[in-house]
N, C-alpha and C. Protein backbone atom coordinates (compact mmCIF):
# COMPACT_ATOMS: atom_id res chain seq x y z
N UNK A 1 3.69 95.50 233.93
CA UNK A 1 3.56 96.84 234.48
C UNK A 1 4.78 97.65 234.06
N UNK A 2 4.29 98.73 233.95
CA UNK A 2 5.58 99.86 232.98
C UNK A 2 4.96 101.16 234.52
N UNK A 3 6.40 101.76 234.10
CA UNK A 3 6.82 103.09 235.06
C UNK A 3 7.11 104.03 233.69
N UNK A 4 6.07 105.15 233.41
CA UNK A 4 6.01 106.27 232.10
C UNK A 4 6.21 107.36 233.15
N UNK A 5 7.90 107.60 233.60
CA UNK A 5 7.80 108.64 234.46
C UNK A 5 6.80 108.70 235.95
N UNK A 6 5.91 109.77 236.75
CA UNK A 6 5.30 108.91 237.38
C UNK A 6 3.97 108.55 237.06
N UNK A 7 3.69 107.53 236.51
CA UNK A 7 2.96 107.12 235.58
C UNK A 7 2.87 105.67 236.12
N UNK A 8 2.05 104.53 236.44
CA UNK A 8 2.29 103.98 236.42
C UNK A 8 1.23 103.17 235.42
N UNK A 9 1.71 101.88 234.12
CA UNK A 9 1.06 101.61 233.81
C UNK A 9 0.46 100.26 233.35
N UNK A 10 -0.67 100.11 233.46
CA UNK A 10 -0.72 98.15 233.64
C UNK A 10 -1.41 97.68 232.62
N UNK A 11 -0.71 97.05 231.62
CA UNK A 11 -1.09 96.20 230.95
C UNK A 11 -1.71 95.00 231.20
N UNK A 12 -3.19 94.78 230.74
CA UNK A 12 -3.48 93.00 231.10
C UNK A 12 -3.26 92.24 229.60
N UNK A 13 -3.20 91.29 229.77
CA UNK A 13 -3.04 89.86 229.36
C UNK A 13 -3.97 89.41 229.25
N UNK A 14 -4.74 88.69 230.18
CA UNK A 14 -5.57 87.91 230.23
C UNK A 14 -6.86 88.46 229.48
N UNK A 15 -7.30 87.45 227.94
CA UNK A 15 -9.02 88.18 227.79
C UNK A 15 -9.84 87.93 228.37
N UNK A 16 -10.06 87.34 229.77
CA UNK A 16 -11.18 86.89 230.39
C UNK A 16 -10.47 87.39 231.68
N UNK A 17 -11.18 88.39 232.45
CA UNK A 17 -11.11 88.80 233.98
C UNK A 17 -12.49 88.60 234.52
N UNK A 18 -12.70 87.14 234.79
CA UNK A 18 -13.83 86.76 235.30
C UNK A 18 -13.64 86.02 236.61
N UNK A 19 -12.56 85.24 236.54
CA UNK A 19 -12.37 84.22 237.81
C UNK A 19 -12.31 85.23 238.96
N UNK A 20 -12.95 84.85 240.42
CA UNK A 20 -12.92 85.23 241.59
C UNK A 20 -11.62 85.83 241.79
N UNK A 21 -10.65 84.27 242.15
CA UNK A 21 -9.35 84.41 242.72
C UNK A 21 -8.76 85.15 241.51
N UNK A 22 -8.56 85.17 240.24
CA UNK A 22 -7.69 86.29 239.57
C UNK A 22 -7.96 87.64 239.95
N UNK A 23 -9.29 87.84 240.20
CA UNK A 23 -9.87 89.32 240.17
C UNK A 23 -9.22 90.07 241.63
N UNK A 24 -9.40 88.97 242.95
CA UNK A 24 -8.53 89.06 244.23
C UNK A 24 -7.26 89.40 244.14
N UNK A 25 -6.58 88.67 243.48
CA UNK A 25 -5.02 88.86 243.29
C UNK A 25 -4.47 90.20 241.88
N UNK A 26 -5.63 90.28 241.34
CA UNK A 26 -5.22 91.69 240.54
C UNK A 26 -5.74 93.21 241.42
N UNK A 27 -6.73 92.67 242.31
CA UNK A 27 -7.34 93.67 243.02
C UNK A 27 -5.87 93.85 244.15
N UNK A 28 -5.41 92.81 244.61
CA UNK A 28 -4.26 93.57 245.65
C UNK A 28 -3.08 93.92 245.01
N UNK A 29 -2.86 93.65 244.03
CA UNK A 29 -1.68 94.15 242.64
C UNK A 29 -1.62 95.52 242.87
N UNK A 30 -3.19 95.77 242.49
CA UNK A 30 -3.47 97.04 242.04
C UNK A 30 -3.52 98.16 243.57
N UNK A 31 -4.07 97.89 244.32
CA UNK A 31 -4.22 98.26 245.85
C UNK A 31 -2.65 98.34 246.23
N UNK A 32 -1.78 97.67 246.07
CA UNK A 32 -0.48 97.37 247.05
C UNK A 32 0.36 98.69 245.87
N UNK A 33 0.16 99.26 244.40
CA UNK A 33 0.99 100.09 243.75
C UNK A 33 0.72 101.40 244.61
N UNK A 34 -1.16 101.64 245.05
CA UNK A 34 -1.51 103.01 245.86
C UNK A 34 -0.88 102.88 247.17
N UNK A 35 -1.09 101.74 247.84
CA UNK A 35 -1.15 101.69 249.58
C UNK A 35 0.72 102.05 249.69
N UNK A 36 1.46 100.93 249.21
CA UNK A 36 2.25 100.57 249.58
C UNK A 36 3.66 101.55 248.80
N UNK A 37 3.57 101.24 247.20
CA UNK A 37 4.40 102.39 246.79
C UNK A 37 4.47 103.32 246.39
N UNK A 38 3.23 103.68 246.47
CA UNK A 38 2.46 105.19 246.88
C UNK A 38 2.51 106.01 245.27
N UNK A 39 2.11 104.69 244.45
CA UNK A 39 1.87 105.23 243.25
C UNK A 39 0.68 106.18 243.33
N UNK A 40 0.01 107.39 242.43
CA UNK A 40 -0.77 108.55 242.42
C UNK A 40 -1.48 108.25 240.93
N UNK A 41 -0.66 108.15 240.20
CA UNK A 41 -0.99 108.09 238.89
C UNK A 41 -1.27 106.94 237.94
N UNK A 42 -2.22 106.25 238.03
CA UNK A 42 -2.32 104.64 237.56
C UNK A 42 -3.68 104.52 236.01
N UNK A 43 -2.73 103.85 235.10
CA UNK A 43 -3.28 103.68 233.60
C UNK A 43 -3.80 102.27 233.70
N UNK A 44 -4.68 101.90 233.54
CA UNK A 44 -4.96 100.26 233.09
C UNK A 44 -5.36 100.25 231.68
N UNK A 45 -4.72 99.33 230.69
CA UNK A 45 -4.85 99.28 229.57
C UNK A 45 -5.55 97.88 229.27
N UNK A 46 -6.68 97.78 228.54
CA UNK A 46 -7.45 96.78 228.68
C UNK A 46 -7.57 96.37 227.54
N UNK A 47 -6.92 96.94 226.31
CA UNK A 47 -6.70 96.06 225.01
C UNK A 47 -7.04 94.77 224.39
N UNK A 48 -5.73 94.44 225.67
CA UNK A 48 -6.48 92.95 225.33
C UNK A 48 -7.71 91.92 226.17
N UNK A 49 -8.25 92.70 226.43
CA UNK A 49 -9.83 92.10 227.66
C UNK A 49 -10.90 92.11 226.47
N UNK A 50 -11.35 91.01 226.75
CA UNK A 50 -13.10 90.52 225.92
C UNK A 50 -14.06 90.29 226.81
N UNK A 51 -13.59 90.22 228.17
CA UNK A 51 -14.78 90.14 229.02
C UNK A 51 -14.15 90.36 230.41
N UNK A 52 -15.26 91.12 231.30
CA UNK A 52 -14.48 91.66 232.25
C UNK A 52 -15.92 91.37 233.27
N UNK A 53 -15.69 90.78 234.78
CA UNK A 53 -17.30 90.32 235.64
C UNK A 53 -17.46 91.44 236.34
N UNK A 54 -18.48 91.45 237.12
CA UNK A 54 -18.80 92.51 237.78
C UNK A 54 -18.11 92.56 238.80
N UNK A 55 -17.28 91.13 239.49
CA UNK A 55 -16.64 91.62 240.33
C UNK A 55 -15.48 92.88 240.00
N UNK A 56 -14.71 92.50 238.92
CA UNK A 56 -13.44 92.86 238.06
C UNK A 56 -14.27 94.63 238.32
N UNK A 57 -15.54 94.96 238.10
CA UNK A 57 -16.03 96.28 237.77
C UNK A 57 -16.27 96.66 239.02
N UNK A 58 -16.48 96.10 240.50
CA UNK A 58 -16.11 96.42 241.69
C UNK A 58 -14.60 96.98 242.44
N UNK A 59 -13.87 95.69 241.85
CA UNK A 59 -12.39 96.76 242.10
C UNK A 59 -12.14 97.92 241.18
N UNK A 60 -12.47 97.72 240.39
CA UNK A 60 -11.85 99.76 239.87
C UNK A 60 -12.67 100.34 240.34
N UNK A 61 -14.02 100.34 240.78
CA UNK A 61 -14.62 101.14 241.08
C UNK A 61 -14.07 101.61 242.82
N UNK A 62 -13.26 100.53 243.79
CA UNK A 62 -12.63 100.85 244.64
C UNK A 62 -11.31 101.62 244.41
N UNK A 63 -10.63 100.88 243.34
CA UNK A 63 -9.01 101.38 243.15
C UNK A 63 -9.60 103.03 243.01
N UNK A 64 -10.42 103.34 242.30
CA UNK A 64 -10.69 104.96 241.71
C UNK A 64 -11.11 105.49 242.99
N UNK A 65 -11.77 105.58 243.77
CA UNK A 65 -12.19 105.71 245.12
C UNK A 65 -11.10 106.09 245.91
N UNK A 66 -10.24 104.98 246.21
CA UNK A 66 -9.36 105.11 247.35
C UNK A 66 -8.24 106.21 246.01
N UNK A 67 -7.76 106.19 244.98
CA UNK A 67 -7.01 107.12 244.13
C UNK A 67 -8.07 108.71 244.34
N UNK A 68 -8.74 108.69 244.00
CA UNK A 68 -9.68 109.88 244.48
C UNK A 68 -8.98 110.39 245.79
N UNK A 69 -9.63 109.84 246.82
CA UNK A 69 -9.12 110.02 247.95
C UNK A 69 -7.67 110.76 248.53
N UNK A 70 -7.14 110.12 247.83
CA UNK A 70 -5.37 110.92 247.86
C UNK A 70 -4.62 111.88 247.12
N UNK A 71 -5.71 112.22 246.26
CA UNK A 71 -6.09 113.58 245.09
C UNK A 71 -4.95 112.54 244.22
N UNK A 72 -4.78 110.84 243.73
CA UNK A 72 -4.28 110.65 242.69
C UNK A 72 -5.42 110.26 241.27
N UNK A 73 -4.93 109.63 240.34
CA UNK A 73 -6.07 109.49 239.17
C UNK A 73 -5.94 108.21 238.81
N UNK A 74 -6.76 107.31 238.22
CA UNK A 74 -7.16 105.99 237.81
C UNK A 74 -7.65 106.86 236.51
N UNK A 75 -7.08 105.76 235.15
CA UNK A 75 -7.29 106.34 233.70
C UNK A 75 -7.43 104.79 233.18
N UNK A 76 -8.63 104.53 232.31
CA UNK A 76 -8.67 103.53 231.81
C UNK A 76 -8.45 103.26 230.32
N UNK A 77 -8.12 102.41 229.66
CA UNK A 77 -7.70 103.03 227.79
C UNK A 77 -7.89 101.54 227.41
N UNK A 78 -8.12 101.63 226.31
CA UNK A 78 -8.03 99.98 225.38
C UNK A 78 -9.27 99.25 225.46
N UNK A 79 -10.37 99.79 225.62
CA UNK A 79 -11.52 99.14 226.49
C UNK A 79 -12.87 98.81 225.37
N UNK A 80 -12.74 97.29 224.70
CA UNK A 80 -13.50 96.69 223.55
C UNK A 80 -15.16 97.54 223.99
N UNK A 81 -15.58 97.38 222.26
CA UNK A 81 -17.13 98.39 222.01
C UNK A 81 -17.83 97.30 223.60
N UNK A 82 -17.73 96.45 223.46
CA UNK A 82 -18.97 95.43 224.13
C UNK A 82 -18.84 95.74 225.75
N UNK A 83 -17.38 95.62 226.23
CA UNK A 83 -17.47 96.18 227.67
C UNK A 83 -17.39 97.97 228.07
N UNK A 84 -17.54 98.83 226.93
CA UNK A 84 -17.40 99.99 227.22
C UNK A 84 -19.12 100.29 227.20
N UNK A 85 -20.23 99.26 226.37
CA UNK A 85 -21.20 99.38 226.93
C UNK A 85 -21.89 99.00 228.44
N UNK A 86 -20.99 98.15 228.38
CA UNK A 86 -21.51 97.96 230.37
C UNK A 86 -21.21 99.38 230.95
N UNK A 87 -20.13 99.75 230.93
CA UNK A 87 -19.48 101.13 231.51
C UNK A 87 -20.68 102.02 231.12
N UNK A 88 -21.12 102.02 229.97
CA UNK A 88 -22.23 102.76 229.55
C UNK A 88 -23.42 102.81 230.64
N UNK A 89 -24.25 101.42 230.12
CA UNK A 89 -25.03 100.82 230.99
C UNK A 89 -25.18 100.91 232.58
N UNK A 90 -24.65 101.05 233.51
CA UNK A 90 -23.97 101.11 234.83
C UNK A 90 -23.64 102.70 234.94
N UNK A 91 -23.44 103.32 234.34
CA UNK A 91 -23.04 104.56 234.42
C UNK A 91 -21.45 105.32 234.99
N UNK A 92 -20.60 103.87 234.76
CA UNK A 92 -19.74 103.99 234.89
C UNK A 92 -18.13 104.87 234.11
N UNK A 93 -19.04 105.00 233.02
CA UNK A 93 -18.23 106.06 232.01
C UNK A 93 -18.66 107.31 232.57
N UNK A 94 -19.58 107.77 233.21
CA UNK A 94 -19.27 109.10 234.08
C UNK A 94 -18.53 109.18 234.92
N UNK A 95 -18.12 108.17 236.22
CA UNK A 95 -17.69 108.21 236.93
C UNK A 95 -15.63 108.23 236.69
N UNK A 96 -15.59 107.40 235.79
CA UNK A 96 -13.98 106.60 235.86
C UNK A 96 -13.89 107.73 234.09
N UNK A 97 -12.41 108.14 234.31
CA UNK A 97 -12.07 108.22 232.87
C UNK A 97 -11.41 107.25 231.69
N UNK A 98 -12.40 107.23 230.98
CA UNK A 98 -12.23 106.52 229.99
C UNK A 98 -11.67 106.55 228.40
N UNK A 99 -10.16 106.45 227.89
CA UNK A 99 -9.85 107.00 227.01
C UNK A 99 -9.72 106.09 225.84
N UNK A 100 -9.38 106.44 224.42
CA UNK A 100 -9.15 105.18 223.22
C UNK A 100 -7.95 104.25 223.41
N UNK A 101 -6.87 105.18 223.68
CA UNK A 101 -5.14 104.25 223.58
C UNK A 101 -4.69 104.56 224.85
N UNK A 102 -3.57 103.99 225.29
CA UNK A 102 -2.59 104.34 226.01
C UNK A 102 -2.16 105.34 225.73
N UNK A 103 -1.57 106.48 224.65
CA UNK A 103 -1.07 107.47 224.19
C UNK A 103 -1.93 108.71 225.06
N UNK A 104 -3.11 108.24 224.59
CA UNK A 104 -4.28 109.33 225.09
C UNK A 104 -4.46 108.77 226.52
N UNK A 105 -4.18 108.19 226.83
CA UNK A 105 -4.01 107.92 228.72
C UNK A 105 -3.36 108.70 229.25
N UNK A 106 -2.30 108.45 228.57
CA UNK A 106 -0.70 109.11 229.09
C UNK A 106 -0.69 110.66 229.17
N UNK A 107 -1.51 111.24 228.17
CA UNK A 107 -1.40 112.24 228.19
C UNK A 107 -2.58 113.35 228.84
N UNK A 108 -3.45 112.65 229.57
CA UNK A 108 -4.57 112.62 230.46
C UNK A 108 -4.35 113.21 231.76
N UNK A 109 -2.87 112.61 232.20
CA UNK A 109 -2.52 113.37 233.66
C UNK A 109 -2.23 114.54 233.66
């Protein structure tokens, strides 16, 4: 996780965000930057992801929700052809913004 000014921004690692308990423990990662240090402005960079479960597509669809809520923004970037068709599919590329790079994230707020 990187601080781009107030920016906050999260790189994953992992190419598989499928397991339950990872998805739990990235879901309160991500929850504890809004709740707790009252981040507004949050990038997830998904670069390196090849597969992402539906739970994984339940928490952003909360993190963006509760960021909504507090007039902050959830920006997503790095996001492979194959899972930007689920986003497709689901209709989730209307809802969440979805950009090519981090660069074009960053410059989104």
């Amino acid at each position: 996780m990187d601080e781009i000014g107030d920016i906050t921004v999260v790189q994953f690692v992992d190419k598989k965000i499928l397991d339950e308990q990872n998805i739990q423990m990235i879901g309160d990662d991500l929850f504890r930057l809004v709740d707790e240090l009252g981040r507004r402005k949050v990038l997830l960079n998904f670069s390196n992801v090849e597969f992402l479960s539906s739970a994984a597509l339940g928490k952003l669809i909360r993190l963006h929700q509760r960021l909504s809520a507090i007039g902050g923004k959830l920006v997503l970037c790095g996001i492979s052809k194959s899972i930007l068709e689920i986003f497709e599919i689901t209709k989730l590329d209307k809802m969440l913004t979805i950009v090519k790079d981090e660069t074009t994230g960053l410059n989104t707020f």
